[in-house]
Protein backbone atom coordinates (compact mmCIF):
# COMPACT_ATOMS: atom_id res chain seq x y z
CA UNK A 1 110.47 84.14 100.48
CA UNK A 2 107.45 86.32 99.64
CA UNK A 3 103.90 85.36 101.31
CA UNK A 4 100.76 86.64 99.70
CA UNK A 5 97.40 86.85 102.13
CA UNK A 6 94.58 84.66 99.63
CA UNK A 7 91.00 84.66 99.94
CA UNK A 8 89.32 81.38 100.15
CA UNK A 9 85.67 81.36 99.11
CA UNK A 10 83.14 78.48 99.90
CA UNK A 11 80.63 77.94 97.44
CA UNK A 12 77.39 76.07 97.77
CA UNK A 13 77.03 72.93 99.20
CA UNK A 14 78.90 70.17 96.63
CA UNK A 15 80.43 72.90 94.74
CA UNK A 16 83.91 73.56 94.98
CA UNK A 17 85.91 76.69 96.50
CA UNK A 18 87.24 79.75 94.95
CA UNK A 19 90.49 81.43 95.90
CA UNK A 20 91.91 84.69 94.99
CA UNK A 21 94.88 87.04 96.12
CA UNK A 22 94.29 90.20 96.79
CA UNK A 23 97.97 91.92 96.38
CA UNK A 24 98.09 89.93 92.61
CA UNK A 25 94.73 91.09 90.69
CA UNK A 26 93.50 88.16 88.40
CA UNK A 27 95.57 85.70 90.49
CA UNK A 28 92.23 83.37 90.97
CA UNK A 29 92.08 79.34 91.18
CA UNK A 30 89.80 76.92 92.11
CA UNK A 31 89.99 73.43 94.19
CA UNK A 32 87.54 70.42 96.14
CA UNK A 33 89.14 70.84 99.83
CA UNK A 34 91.21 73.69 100.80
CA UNK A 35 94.42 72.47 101.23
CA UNK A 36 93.78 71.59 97.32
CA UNK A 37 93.09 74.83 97.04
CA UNK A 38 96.08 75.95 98.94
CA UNK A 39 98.37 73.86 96.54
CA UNK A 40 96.48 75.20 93.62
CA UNK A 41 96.84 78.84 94.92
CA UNK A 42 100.60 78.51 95.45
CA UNK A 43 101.38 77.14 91.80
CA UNK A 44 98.62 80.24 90.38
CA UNK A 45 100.82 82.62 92.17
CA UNK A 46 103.93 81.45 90.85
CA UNK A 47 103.05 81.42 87.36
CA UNK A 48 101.56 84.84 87.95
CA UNK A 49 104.40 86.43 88.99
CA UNK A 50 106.59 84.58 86.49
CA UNK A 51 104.45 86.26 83.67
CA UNK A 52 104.51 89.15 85.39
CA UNK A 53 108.20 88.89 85.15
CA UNK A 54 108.24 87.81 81.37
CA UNK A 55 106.09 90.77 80.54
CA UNK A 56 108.85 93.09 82.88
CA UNK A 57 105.75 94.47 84.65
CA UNK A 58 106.59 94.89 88.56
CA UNK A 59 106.34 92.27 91.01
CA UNK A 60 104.00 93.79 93.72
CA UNK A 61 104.71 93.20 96.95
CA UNK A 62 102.76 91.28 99.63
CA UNK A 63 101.03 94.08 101.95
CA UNK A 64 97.65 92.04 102.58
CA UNK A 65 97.15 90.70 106.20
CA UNK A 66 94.01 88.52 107.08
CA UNK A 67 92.89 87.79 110.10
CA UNK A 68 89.27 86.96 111.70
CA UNK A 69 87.16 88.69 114.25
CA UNK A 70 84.46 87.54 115.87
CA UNK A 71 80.93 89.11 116.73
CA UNK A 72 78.17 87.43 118.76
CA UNK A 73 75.78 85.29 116.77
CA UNK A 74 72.41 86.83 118.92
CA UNK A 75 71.66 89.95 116.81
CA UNK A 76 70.59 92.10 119.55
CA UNK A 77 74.30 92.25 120.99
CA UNK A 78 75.11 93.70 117.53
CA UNK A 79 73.86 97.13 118.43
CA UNK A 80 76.09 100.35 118.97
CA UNK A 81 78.35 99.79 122.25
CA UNK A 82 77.13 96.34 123.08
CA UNK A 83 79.83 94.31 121.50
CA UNK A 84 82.91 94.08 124.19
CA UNK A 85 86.12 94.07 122.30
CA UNK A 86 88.71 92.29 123.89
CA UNK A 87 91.92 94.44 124.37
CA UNK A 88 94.95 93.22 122.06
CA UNK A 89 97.90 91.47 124.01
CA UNK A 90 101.06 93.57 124.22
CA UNK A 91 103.88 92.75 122.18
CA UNK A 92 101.98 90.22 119.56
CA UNK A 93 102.43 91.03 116.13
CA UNK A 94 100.19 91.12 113.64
């Protein structure tokens, strides 16, 4: 089972979202919700990597990760050496 990192975009307000993965260039779809997108992604990645296949180009491998990090929303903890990073817990993978 391969897993691919995507990219989910919101657009503006009563548009839809945008998806994209960043291991599969041109890999892109589009949804109303995110799990639609989600469902949309997983079928644009298959057919991706099935005309990959049919063209005998190489698969590439998943090496994305995405995760989130948070900052403080009052811009004046945003300066050099304000922001406390918490340390990471041992043993947790990424």
């Amino acid at each position: 089972m391969r897993r691919y990192a995507i990219i989910i975009e919101l657009g503006e307000p009563g548009a839809n979202l945008s998806a994209y993965v960043p291991d599969l260039p041109g890999c892109i779809t589009v949804g109303d919700s995110v799990e639609e997108v989600k469902v949309n992604m997983q079928e644009a990645i298959q057919l991706h990597l099935h005309g990959l296949s049919e063209d005998g180009e190489p698969i590439p491998q998943p090496t994305c990760l995405a995760e989130y990090v948070e900052v403080p929303d009052d811009p004046e903890r945003w300066k050099e050496g304000v922001v406390e990073v918490a340390p990471l817990e041992r043993g947790k993978a990424l």
